[in-house]
PDB file of N, CA and C in Angstrom:
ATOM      1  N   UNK A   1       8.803   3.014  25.487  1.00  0.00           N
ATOM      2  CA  UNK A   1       8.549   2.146  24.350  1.00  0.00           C
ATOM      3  C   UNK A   1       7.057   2.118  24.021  1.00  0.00           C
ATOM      4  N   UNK A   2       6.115   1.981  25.028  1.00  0.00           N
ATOM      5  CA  UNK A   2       4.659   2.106  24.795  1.00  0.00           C
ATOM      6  C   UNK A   2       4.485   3.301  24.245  1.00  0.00           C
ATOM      7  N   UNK A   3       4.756   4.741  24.498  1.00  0.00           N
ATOM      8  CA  UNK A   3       4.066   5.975  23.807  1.00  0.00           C
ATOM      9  C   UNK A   3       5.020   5.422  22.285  1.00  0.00           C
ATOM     10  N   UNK A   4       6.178   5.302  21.929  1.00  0.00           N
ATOM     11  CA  UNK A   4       6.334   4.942  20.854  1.00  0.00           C
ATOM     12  C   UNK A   4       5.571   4.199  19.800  1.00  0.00           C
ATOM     13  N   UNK A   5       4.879   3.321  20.390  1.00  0.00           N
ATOM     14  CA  UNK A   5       3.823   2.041  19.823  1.00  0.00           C
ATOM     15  C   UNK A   5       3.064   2.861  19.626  1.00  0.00           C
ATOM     16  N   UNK A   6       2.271   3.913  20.533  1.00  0.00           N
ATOM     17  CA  UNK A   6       1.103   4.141  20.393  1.00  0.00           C
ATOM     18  C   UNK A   6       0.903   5.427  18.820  1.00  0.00           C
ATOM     19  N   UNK A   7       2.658   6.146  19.025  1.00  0.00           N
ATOM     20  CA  UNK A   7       2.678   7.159  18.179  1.00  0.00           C
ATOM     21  C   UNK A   7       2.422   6.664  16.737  1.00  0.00           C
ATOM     22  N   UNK A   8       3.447   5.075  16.803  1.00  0.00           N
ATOM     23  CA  UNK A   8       3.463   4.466  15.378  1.00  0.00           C
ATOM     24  C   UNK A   8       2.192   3.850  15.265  1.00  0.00           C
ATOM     25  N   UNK A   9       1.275   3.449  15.873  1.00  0.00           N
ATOM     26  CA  UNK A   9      -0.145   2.901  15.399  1.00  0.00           C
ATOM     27  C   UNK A   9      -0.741   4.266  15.173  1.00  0.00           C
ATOM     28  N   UNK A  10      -1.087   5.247  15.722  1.00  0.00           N
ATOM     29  CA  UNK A  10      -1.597   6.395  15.268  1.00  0.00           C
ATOM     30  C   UNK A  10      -1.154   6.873  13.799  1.00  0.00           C
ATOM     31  N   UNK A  11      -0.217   7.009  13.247  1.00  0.00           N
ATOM     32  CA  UNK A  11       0.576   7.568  12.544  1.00  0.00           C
ATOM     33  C   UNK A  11      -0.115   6.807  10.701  1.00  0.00           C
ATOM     34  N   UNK A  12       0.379   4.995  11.420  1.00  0.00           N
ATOM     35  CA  UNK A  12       0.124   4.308  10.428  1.00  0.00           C
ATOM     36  C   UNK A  12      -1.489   4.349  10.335  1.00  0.00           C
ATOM     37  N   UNK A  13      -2.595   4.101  10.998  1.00  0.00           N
ATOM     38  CA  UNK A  13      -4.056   3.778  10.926  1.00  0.00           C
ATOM     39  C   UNK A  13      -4.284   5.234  10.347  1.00  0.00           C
ATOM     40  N   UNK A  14      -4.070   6.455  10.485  1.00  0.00           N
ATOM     41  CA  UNK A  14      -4.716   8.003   9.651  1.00  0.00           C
ATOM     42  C   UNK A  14      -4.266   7.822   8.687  1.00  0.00           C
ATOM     43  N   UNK A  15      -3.014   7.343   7.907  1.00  0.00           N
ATOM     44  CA  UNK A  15      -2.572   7.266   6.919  1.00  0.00           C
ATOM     45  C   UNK A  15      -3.239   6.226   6.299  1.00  0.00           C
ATOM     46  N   UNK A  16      -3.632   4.765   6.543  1.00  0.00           N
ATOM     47  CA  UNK A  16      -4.389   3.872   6.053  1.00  0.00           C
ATOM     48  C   UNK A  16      -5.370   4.357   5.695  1.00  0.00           C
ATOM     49  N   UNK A  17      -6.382   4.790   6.880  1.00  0.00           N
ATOM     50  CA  UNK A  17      -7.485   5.840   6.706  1.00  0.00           C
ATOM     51  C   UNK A  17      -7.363   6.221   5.551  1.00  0.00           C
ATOM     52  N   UNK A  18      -6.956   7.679   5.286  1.00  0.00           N
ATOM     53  CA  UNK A  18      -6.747   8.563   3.989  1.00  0.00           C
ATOM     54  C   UNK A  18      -6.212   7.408   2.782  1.00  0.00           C
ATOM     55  N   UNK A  19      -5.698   6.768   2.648  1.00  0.00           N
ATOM     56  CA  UNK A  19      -5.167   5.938   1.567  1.00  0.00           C
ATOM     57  C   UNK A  19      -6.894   4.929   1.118  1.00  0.00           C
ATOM     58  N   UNK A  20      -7.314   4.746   2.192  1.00  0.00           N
ATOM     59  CA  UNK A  20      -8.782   3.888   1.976  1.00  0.00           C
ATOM     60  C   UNK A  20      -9.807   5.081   1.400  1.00  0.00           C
ATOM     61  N   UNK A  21      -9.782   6.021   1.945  1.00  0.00           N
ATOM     62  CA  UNK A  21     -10.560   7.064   1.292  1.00  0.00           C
ATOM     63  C   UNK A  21     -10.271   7.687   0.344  1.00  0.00           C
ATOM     64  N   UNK A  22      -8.910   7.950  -0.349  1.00  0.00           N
ATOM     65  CA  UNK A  22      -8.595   8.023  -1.810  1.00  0.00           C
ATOM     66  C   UNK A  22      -9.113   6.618  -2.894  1.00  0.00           C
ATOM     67  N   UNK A  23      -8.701   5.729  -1.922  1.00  0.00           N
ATOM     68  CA  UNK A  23      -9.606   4.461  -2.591  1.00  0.00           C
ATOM     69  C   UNK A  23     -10.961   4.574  -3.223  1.00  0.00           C
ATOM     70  N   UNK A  24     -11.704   4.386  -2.395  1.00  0.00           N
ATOM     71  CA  UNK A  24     -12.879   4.567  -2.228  1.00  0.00           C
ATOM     72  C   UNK A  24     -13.429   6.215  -3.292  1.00  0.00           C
ATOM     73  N   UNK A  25     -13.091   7.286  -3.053  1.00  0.00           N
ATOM     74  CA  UNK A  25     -13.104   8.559  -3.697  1.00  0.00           C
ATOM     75  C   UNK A  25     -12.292   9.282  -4.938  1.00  0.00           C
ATOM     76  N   UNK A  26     -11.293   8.392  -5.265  1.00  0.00           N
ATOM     77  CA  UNK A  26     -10.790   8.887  -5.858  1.00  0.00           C
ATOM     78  C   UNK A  26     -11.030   9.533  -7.584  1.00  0.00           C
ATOM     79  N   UNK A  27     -11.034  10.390  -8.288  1.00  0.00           N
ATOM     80  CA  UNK A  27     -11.746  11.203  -9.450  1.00  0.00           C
ATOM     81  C   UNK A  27     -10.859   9.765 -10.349  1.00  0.00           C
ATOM     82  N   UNK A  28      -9.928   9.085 -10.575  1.00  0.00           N
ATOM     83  CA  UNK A  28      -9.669   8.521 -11.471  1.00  0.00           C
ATOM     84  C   UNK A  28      -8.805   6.940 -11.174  1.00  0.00           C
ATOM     85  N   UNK A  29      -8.976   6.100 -11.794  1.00  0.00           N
ATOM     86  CA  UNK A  29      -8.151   4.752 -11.711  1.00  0.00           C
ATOM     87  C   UNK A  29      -6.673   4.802 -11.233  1.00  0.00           C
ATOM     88  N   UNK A  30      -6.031   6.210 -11.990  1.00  0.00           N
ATOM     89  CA  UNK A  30      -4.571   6.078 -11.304  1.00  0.00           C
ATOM     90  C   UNK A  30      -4.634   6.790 -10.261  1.00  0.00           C
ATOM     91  N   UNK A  31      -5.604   7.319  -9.469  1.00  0.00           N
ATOM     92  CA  UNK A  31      -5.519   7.945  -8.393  1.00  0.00           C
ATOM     93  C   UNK A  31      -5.872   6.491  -7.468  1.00  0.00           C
ATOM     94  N   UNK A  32      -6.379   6.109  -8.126  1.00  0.00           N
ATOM     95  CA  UNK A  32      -7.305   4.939  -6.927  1.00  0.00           C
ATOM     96  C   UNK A  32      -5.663   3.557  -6.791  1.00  0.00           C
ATOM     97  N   UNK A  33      -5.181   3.624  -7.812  1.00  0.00           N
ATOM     98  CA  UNK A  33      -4.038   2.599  -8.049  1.00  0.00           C
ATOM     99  C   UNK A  33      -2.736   3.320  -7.404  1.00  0.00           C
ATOM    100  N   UNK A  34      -2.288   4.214  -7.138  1.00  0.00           N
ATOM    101  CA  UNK A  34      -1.822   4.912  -6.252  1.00  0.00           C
ATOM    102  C   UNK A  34      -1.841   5.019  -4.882  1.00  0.00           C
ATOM    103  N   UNK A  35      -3.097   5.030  -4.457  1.00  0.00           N
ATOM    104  CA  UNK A  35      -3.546   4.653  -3.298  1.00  0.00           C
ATOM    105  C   UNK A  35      -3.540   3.123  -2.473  1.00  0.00           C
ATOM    106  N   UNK A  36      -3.791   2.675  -3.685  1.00  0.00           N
ATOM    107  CA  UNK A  36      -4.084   1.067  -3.023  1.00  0.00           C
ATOM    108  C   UNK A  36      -2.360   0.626  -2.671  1.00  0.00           C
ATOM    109  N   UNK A  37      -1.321   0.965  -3.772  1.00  0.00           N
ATOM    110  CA  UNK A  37       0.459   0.971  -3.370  1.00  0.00           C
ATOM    111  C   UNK A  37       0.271   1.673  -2.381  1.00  0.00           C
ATOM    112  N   UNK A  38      -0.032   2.693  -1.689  1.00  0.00           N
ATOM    113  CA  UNK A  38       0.296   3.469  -0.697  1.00  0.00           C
ATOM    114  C   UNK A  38      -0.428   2.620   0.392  1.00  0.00           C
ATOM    115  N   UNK A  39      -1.726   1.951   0.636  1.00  0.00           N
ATOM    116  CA  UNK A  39      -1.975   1.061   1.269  1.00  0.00           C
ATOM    117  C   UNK A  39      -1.412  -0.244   1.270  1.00  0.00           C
ATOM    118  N   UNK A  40      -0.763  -0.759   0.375  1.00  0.00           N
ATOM    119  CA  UNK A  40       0.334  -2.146   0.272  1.00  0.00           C
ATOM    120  C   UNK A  40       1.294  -1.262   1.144  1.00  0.00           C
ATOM    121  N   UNK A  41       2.094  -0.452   0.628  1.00  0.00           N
ATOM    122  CA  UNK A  41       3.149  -0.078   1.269  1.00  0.00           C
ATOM    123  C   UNK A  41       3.125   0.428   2.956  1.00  0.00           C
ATOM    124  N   UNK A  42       2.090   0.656   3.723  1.00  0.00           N
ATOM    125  CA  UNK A  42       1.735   1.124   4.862  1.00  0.00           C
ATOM    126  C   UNK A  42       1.915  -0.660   5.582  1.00  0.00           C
ATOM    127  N   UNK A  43       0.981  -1.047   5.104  1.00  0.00           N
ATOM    128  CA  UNK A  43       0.484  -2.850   5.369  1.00  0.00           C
ATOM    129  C   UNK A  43       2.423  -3.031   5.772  1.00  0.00           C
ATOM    130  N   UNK A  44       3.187  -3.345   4.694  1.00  0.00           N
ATOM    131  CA  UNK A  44       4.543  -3.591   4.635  1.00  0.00           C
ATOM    132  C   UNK A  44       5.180  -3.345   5.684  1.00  0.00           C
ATOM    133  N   UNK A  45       5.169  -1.766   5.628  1.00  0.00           N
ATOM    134  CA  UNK A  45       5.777  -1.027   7.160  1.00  0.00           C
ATOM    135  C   UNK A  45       5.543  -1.460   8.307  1.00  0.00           C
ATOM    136  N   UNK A  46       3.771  -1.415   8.396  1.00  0.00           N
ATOM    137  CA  UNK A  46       3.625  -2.583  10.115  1.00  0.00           C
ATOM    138  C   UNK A  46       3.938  -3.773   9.840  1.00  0.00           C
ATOM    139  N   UNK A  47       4.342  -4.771   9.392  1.00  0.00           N
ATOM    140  CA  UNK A  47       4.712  -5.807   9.399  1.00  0.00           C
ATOM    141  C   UNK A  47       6.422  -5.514   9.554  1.00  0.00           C
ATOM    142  N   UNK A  48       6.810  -5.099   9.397  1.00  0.00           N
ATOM    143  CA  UNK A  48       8.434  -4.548   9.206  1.00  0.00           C
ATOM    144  C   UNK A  48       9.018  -4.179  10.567  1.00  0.00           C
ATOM    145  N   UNK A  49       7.896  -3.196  11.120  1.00  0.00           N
ATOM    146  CA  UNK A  49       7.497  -2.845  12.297  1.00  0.00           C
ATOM    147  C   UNK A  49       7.572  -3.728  13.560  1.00  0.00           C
ATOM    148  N   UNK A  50       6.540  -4.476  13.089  1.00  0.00           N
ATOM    149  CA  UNK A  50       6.502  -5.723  13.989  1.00  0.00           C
ATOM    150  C   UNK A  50       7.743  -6.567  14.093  1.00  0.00           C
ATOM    151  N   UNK A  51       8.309  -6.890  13.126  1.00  0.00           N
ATOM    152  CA  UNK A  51       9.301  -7.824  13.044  1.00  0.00           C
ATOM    153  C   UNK A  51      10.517  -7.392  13.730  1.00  0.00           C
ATOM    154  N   UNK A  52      10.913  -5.440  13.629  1.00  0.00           N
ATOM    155  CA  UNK A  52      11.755  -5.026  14.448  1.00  0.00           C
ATOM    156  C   UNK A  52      11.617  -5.217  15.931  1.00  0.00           C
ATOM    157  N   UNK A  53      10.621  -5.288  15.802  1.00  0.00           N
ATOM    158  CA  UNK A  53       9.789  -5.007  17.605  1.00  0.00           C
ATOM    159  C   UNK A  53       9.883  -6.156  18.539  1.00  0.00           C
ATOM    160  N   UNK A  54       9.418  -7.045  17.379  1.00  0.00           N
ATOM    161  CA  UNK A  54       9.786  -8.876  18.187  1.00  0.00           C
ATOM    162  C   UNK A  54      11.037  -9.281  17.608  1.00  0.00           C
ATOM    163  N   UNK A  55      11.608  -8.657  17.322  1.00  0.00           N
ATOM    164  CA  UNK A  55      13.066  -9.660  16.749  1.00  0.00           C
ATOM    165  C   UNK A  55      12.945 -10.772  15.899  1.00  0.00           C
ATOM    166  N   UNK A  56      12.371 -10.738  14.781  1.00  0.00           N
ATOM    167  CA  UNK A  56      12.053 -11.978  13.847  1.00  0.00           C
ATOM    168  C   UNK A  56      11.925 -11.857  12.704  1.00  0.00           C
ATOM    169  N   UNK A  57      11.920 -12.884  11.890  1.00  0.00           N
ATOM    170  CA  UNK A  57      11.954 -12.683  10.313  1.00  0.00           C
ATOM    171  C   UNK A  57      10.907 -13.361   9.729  1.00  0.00           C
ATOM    172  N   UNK A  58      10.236 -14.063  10.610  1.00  0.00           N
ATOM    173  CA  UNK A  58       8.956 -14.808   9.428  1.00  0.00           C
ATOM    174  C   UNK A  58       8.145 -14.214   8.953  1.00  0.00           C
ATOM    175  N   UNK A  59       8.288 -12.779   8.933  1.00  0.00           N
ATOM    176  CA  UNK A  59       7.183 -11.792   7.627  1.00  0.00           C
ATOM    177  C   UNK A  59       7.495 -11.771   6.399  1.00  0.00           C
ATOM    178  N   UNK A  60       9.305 -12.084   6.211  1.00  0.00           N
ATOM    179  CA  UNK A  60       9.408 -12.031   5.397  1.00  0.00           C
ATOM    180  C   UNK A  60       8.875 -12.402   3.977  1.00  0.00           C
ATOM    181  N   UNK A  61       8.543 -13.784   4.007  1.00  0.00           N
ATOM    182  CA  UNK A  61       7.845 -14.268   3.013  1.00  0.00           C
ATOM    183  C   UNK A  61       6.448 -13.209   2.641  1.00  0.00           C
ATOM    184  N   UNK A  62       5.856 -13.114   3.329  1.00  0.00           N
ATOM    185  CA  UNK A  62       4.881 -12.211   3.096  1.00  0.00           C
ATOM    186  C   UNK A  62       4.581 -10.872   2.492  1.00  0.00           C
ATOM    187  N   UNK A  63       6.453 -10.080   3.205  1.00  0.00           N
ATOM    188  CA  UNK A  63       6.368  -8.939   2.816  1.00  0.00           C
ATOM    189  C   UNK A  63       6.865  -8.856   0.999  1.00  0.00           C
ATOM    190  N   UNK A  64       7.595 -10.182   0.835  1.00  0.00           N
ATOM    191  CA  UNK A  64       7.793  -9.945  -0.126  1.00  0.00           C
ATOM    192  C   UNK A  64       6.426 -10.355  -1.546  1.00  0.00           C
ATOM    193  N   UNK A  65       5.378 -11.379  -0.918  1.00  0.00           N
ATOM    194  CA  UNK A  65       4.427 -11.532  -1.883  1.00  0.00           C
ATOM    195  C   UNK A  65       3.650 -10.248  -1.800  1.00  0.00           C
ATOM    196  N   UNK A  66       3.467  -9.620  -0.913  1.00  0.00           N
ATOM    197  CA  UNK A  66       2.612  -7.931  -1.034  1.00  0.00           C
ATOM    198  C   UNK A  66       3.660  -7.373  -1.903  1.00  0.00           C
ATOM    199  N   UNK A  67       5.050  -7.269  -2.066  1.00  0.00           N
ATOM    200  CA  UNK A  67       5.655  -6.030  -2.915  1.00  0.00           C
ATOM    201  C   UNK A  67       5.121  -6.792  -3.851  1.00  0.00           C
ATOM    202  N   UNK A  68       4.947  -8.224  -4.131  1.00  0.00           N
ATOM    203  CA  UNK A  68       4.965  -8.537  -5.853  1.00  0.00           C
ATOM    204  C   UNK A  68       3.152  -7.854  -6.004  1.00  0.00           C
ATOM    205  N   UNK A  69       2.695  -8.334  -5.395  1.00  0.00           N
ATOM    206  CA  UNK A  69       0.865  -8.078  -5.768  1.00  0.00           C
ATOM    207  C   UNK A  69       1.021  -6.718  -6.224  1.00  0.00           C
ATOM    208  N   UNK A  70       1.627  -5.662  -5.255  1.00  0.00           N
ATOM    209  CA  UNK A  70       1.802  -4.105  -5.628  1.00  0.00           C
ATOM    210  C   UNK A  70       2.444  -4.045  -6.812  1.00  0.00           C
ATOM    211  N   UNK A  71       3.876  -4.662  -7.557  1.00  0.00           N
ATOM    212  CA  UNK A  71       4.399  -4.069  -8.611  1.00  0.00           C
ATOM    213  C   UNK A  71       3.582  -4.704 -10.000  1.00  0.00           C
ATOM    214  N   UNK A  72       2.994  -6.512  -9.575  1.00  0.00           N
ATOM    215  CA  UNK A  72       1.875  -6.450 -10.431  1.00  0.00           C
ATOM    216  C   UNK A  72       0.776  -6.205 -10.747  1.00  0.00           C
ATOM    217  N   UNK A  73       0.443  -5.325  -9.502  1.00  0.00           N
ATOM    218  CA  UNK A  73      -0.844  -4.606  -9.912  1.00  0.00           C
ATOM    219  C   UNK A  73      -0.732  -3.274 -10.328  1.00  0.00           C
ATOM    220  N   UNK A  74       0.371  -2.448 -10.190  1.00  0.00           N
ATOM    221  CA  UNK A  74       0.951  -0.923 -10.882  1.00  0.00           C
ATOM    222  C   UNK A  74       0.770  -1.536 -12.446  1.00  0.00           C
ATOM    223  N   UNK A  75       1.586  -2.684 -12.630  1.00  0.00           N
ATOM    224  CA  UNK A  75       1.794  -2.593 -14.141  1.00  0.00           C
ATOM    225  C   UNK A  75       0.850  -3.228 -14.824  1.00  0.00           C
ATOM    226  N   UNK A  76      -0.035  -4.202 -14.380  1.00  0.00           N
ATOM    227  CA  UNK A  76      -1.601  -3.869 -14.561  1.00  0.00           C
ATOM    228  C   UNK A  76      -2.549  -2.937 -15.097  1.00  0.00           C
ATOM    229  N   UNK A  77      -2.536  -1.818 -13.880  1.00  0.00           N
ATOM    230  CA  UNK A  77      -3.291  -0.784 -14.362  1.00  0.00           C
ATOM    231  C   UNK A  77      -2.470   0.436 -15.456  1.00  0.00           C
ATOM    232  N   UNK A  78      -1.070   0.461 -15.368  1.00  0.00           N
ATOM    233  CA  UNK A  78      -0.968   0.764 -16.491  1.00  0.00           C
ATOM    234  C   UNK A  78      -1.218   0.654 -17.732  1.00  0.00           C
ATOM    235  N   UNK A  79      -0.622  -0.413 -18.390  1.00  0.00           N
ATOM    236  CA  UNK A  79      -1.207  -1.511 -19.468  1.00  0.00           C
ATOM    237  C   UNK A  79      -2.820  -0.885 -19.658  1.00  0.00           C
ATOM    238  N   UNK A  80      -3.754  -1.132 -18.950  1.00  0.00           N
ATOM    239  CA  UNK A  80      -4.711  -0.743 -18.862  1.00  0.00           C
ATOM    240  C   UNK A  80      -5.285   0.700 -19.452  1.00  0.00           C
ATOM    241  N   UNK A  81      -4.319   1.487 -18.402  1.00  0.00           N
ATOM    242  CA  UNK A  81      -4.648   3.049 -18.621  1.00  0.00           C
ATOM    243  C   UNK A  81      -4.173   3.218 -20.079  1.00  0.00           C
ATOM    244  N   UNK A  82      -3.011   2.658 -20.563  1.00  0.00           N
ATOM    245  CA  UNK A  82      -2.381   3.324 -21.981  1.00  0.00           C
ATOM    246  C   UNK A  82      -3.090   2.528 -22.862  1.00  0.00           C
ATOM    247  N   UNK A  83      -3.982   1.498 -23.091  1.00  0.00           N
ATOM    248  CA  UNK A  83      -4.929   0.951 -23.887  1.00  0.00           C
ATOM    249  C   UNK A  83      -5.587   1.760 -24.029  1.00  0.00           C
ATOM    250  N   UNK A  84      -6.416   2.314 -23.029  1.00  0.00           N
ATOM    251  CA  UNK A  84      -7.803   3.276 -22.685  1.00  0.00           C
ATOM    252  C   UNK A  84      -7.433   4.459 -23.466  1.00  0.00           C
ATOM    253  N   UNK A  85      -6.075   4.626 -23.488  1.00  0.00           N
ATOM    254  CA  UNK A  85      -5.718   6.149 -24.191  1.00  0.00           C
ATOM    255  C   UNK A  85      -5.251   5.937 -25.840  1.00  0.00           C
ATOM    256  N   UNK A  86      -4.700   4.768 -25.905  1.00  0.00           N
ATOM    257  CA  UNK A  86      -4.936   4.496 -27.500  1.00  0.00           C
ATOM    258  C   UNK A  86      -5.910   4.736 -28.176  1.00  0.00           C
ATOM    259  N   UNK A  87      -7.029   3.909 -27.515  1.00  0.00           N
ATOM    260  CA  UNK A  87      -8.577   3.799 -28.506  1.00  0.00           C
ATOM    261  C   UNK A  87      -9.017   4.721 -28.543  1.00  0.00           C
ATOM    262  N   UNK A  88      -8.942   6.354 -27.149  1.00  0.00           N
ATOM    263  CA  UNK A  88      -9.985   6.978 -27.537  1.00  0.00           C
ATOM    264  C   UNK A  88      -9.151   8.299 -28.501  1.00  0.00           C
ATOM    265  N   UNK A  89      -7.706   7.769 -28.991  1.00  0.00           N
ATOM    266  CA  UNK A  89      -7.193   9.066 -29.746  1.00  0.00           C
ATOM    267  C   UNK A  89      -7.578   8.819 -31.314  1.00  0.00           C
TER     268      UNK A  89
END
């Protein structure tokens, strides 16, 4: 069960990693808004994780205010992006 833990913390933190550094680097807003869901969605998993692991449900509340922040912040930066592409046609 421990090398298991250790595989799934490895697995999830390189992937955070790279998701923070598309953040941080990314050439455009929907690359960077892409990333940041892929970092909500990682966040989700260890908590999901955890909850399998200890047998419990009080993440729930939580996991579900991160999906909302993620689907209102996708449709956010959409809105956004297709403004940006109106004005400059």
């Amino acid at each position: 069960m421990n090398i298991l833990l250790m595989v799934i913390m490895i697995v999830f933190g390189v992937a955070a990693i790279l998701a923070v550094i598309r953040i941080v680097r990314g050439p455009s807003i929907l690359d960077r808004a892409v990333a940041s869901d892929v970092l909500l969605t990682e966040v989700m998993c260890v908590l999901g994780a955890e909850m399998a692991i200890n047998g419990h449900t009080r993440s729930i509340p939580v996991l579900l205010i991160i999906a909302a922040i993620g689907v209102f912040g996708s449709i956010a930066v959409a809105r956004f992006v297709a403004r940006r592409d109106n004005t400059t046609q």
